[in-house]
C-alpha atoms as a PDB file:
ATOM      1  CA  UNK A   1      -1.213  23.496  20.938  1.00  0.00           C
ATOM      2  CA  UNK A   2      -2.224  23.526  17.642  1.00  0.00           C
ATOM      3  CA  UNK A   3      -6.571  24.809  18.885  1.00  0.00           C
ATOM      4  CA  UNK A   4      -4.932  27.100  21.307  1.00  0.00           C
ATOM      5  CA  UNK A   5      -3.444  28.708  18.570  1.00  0.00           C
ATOM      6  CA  UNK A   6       0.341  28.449  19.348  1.00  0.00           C
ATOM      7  CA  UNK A   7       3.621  27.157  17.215  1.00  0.00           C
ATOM      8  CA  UNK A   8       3.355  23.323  17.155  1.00  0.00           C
ATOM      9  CA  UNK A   9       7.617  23.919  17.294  1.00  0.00           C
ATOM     10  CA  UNK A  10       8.460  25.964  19.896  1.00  0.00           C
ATOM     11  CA  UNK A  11       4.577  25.746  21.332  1.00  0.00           C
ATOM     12  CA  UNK A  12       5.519  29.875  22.726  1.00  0.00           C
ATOM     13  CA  UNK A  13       4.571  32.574  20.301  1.00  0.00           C
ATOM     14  CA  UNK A  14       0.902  32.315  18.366  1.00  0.00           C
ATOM     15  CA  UNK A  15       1.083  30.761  14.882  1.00  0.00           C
ATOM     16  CA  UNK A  16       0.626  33.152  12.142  1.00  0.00           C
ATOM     17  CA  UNK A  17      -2.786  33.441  10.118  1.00  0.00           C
ATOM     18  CA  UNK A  18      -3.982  29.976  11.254  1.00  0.00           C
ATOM     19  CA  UNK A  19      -0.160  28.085   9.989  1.00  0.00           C
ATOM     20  CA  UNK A  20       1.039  25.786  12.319  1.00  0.00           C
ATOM     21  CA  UNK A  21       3.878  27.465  13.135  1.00  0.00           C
ATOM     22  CA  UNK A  22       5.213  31.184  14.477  1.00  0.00           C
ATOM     23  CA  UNK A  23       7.358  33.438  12.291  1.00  0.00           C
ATOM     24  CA  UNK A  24      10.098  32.907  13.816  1.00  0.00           C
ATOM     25  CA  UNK A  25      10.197  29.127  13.393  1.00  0.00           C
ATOM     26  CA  UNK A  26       8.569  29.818   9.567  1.00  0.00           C
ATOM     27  CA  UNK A  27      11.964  32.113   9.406  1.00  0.00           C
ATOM     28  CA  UNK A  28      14.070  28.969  10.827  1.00  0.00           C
ATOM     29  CA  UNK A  29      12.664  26.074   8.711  1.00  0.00           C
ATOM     30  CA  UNK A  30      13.016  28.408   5.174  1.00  0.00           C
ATOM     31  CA  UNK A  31      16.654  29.109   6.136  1.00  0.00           C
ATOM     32  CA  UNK A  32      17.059  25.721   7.308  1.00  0.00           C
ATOM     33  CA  UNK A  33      15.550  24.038   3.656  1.00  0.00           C
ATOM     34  CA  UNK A  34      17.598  27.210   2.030  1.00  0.00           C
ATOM     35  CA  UNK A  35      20.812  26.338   3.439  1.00  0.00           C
ATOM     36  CA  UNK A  36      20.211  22.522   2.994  1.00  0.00           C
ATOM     37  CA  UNK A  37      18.949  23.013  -0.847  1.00  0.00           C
ATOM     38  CA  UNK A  38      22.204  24.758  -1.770  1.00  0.00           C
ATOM     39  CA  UNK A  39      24.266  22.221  -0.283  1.00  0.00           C
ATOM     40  CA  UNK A  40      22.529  19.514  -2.147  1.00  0.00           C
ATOM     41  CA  UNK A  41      20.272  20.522  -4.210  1.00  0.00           C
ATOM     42  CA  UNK A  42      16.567  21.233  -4.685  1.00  0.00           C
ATOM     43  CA  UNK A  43      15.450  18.255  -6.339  1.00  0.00           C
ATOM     44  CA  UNK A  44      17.835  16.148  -3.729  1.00  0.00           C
ATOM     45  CA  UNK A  45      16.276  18.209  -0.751  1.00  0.00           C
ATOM     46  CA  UNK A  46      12.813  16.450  -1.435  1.00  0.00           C
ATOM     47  CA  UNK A  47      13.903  13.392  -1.704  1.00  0.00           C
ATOM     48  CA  UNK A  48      15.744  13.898   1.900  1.00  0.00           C
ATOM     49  CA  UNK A  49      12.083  15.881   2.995  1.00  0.00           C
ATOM     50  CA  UNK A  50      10.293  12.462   1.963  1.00  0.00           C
ATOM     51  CA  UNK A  51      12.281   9.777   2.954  1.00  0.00           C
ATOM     52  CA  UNK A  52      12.125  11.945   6.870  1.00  0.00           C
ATOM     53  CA  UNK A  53       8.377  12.260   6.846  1.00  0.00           C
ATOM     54  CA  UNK A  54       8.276   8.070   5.452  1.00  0.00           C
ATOM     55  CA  UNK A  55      10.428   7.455   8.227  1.00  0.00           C
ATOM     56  CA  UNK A  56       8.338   9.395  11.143  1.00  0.00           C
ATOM     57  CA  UNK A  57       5.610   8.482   9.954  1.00  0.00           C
ATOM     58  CA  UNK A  58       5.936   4.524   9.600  1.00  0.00           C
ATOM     59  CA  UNK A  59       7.467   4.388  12.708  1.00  0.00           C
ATOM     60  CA  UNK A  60       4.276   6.145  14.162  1.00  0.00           C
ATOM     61  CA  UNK A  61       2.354   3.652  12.332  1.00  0.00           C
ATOM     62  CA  UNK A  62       0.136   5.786  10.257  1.00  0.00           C
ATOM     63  CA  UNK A  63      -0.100   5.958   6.546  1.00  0.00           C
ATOM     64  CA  UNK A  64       2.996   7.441   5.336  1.00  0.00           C
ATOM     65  CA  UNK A  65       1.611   9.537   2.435  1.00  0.00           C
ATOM     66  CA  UNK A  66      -1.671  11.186   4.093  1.00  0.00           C
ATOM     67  CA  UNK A  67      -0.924  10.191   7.872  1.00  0.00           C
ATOM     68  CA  UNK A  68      -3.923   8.420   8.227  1.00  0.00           C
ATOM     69  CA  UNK A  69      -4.404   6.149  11.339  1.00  0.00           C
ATOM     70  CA  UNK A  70      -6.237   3.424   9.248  1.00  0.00           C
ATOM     71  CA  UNK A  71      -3.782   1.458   7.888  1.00  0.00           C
ATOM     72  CA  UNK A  72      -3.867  -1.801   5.875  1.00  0.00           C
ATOM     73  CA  UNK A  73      -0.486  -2.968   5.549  1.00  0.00           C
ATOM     74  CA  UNK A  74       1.538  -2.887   8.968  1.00  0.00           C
ATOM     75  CA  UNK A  75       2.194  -6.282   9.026  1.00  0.00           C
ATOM     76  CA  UNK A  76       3.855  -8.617   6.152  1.00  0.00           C
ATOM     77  CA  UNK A  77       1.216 -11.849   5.928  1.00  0.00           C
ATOM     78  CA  UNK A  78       3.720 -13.997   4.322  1.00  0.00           C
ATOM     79  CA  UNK A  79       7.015 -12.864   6.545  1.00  0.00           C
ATOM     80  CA  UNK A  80       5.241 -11.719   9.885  1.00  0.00           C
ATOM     81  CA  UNK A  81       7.669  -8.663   9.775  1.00  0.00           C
ATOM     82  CA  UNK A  82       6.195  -5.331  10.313  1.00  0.00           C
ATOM     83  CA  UNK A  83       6.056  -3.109   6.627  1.00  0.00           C
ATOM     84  CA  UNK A  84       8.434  -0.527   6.732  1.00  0.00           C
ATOM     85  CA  UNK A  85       6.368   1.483   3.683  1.00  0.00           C
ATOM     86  CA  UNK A  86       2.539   1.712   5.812  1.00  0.00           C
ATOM     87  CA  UNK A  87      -0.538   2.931   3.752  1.00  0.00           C
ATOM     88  CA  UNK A  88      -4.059   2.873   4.275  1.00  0.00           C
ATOM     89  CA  UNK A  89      -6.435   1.237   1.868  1.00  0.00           C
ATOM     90  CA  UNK A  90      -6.584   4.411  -0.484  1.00  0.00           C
ATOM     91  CA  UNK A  91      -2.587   4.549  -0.845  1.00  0.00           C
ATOM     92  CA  UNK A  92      -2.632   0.862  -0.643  1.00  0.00           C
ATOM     93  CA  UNK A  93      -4.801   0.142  -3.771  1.00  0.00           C
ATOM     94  CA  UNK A  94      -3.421   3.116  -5.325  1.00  0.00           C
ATOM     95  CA  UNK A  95       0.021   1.751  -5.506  1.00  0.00           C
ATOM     96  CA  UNK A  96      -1.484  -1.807  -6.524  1.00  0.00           C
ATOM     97  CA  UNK A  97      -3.668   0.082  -9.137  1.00  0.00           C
ATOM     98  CA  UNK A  98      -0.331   1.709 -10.693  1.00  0.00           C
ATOM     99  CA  UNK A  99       1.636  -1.670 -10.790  1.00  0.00           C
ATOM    100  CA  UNK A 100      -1.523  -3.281 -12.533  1.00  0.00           C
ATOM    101  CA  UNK A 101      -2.740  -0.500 -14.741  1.00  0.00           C
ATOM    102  CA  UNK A 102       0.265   1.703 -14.979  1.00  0.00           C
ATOM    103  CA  UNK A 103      -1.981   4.381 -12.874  1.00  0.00           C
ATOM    104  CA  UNK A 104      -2.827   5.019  -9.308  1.00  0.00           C
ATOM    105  CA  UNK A 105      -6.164   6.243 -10.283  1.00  0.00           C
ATOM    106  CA  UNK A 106      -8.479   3.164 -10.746  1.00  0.00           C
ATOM    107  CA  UNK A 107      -7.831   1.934  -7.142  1.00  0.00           C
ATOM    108  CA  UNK A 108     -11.756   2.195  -6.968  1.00  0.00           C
ATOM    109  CA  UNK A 109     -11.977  -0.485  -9.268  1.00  0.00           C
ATOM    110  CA  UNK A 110     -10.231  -2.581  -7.487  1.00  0.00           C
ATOM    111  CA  UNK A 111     -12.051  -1.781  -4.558  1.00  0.00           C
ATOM    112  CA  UNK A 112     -15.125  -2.929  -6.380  1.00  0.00           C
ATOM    113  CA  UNK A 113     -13.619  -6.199  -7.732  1.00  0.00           C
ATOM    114  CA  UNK A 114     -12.911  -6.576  -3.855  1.00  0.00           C
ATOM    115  CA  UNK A 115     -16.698  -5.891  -2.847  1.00  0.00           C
ATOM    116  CA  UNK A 116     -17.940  -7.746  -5.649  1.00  0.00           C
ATOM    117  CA  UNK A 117     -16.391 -10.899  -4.095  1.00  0.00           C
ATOM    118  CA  UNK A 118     -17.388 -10.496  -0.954  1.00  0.00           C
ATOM    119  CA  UNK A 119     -14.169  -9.922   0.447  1.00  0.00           C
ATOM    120  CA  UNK A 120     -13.661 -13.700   0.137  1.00  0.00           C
ATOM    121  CA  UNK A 121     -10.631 -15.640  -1.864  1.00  0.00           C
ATOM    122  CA  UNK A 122     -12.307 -16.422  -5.418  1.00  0.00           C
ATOM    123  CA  UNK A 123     -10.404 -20.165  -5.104  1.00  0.00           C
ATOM    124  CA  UNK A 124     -11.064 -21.105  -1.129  1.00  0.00           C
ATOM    125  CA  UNK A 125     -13.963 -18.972  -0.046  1.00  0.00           C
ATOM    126  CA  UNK A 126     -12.021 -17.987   2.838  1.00  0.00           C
ATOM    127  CA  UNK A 127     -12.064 -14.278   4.147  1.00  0.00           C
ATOM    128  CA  UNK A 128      -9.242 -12.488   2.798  1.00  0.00           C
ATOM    129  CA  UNK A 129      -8.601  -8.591   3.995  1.00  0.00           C
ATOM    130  CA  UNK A 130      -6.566  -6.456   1.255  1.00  0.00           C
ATOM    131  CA  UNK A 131      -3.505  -5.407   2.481  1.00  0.00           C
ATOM    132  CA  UNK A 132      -2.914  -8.097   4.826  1.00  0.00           C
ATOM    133  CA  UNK A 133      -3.673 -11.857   3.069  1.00  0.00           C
ATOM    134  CA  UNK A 134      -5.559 -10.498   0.009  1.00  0.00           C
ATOM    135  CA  UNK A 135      -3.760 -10.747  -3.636  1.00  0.00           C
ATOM    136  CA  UNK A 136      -4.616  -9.583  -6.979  1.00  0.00           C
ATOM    137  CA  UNK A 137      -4.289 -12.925  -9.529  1.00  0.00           C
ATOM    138  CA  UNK A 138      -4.413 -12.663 -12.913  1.00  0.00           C
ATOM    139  CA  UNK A 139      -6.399 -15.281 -14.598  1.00  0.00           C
ATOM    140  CA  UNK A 140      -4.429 -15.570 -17.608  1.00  0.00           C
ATOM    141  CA  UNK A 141      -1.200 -14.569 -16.183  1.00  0.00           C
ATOM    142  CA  UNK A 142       0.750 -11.799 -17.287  1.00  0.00           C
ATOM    143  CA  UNK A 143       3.774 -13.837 -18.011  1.00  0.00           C
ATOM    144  CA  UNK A 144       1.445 -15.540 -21.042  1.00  0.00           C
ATOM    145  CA  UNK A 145       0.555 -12.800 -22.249  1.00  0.00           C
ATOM    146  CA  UNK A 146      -2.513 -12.276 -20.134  1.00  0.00           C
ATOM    147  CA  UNK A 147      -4.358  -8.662 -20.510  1.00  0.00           C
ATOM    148  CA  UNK A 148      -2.481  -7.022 -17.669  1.00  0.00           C
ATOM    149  CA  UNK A 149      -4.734  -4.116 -17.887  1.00  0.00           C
ATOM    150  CA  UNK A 150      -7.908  -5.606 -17.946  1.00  0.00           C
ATOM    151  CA  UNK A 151      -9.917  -5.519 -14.669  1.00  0.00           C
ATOM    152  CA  UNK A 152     -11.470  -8.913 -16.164  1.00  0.00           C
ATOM    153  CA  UNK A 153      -8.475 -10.571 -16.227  1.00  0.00           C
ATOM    154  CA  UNK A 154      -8.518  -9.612 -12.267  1.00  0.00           C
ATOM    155  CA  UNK A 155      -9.763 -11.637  -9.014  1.00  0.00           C
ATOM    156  CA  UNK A 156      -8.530 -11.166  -5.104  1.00  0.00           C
ATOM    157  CA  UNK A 157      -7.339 -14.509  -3.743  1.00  0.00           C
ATOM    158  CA  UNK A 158      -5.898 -15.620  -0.522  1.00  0.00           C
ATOM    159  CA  UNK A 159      -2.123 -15.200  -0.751  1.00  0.00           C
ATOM    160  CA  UNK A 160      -0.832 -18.638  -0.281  1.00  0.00           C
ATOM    161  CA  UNK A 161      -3.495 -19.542  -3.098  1.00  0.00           C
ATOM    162  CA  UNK A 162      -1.468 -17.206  -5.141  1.00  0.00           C
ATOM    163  CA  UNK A 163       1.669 -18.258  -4.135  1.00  0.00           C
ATOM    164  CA  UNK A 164       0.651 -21.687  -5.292  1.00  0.00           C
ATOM    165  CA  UNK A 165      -0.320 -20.983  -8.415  1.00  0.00           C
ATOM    166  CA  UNK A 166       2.124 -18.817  -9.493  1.00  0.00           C
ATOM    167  CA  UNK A 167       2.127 -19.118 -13.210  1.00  0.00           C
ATOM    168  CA  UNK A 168      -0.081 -21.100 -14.246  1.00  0.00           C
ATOM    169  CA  UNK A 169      -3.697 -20.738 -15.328  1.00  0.00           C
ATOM    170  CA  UNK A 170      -6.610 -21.902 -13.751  1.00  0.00           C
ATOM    171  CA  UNK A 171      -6.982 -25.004 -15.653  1.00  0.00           C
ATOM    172  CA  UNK A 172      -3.244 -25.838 -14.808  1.00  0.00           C
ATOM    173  CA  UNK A 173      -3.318 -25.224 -11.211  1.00  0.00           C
ATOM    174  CA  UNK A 174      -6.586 -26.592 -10.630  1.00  0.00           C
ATOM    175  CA  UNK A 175      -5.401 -30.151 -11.926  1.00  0.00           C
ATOM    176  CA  UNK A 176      -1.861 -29.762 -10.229  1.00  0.00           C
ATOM    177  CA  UNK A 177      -4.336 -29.427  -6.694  1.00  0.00           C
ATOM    178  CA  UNK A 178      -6.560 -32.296  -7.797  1.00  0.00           C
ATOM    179  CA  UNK A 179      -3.874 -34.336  -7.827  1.00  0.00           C
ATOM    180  CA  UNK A 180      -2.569 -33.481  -4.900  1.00  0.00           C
ATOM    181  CA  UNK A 181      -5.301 -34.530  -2.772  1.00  0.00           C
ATOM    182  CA  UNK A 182      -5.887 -37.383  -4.655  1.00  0.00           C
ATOM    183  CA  UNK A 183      -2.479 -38.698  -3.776  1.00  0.00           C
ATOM    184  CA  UNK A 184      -3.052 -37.667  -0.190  1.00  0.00           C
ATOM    185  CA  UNK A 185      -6.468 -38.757   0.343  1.00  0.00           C
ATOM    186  CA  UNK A 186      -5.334 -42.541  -1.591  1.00  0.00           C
ATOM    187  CA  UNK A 187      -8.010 -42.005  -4.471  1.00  0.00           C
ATOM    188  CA  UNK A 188      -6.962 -43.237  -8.080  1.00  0.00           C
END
């Protein structure tokens, strides 16, 4: 509808100037989000506007803040549910970037860290794909004190390597799995 040049809404009268939708449904939706900010309130209205468009969105499986079909995330590697928040690799690393550096804009560098590797877990060598099995570990972990906002303090791992290790550093963990396999493989 929308190259023909009618309202995506009612999909009867032309759009106006190129907007998706006809005057009379432009008229509609402003007294619509009129009537509903006064009954709740404007700051309350977004919040309701968001949590819609998250909604219809994820349930059309695109990214849920630019509605990009390339998502990352649909599925939960360690559950095997379906996400109910889908992004695609911009939002994804984005929202990783802001838990890591306390901003969404150095998602690049993590992209980088990513390419720099290979796309491969830093521990197993097995292929890991962000979004899906890939996890950020901190070497020195934040927990100790580790530089939380250091991309050198940074590697992508597998996420059951991660989930292993947990809190300890490198040295730790790589001892803890030594002797593990020596106990299961009967060396001394």
């Amino acid at each position: 509808m929308k190259e023909c040049g009618l309202c995506l809404s009612c999909g009867r009268f032309p759009s106006v100037d190129g907007i998706t939708l006809c005057k009379f449904c432009r008229e509609e939706c402003r007294l619509y989000n009129e009537r509903i900010s006064r009954q709740v309130g404007y700051g309350e209205l977004k919040k309701r506007q968001r949590r819609e468009r998250v909604g219809r969105r994820s349930s059309d499986g695109v990214c849920v803040e630019c509605g990009s079909s390339k998502v990352c995330n649909k599925v939960n590697y360690v559950t095997g549910k379906r996400n109910k928040y889908i992004l695609c690799l911009k939002h994804y690393l984005g929202y990783l970037s802001r838990s890591v550096f306390g901003t969404r804009t150095r998602w690049r560098e993590l992209l980088e860290l990513y390419d720099r590797q290979d796309g491969k877990c830093y521990f197993s060598g097995r292929s890991i794909r962000i979004g899906y099995n890939a996890h950020l570990d901190h070497i020195e972990p934040a927990c100790r004190n580790g530089r939380v906002t250091s991309l050198e303090n940074l590697r992508w791992v597998y996420a059951e390597v991660n989930l292993m290790k947990s809190k300890k550093n490198e040295e730790e963990w790589l001892s803890l799995v030594a002797d593990v396999a020596r106990a299961k493989l009967g060396m001394s």
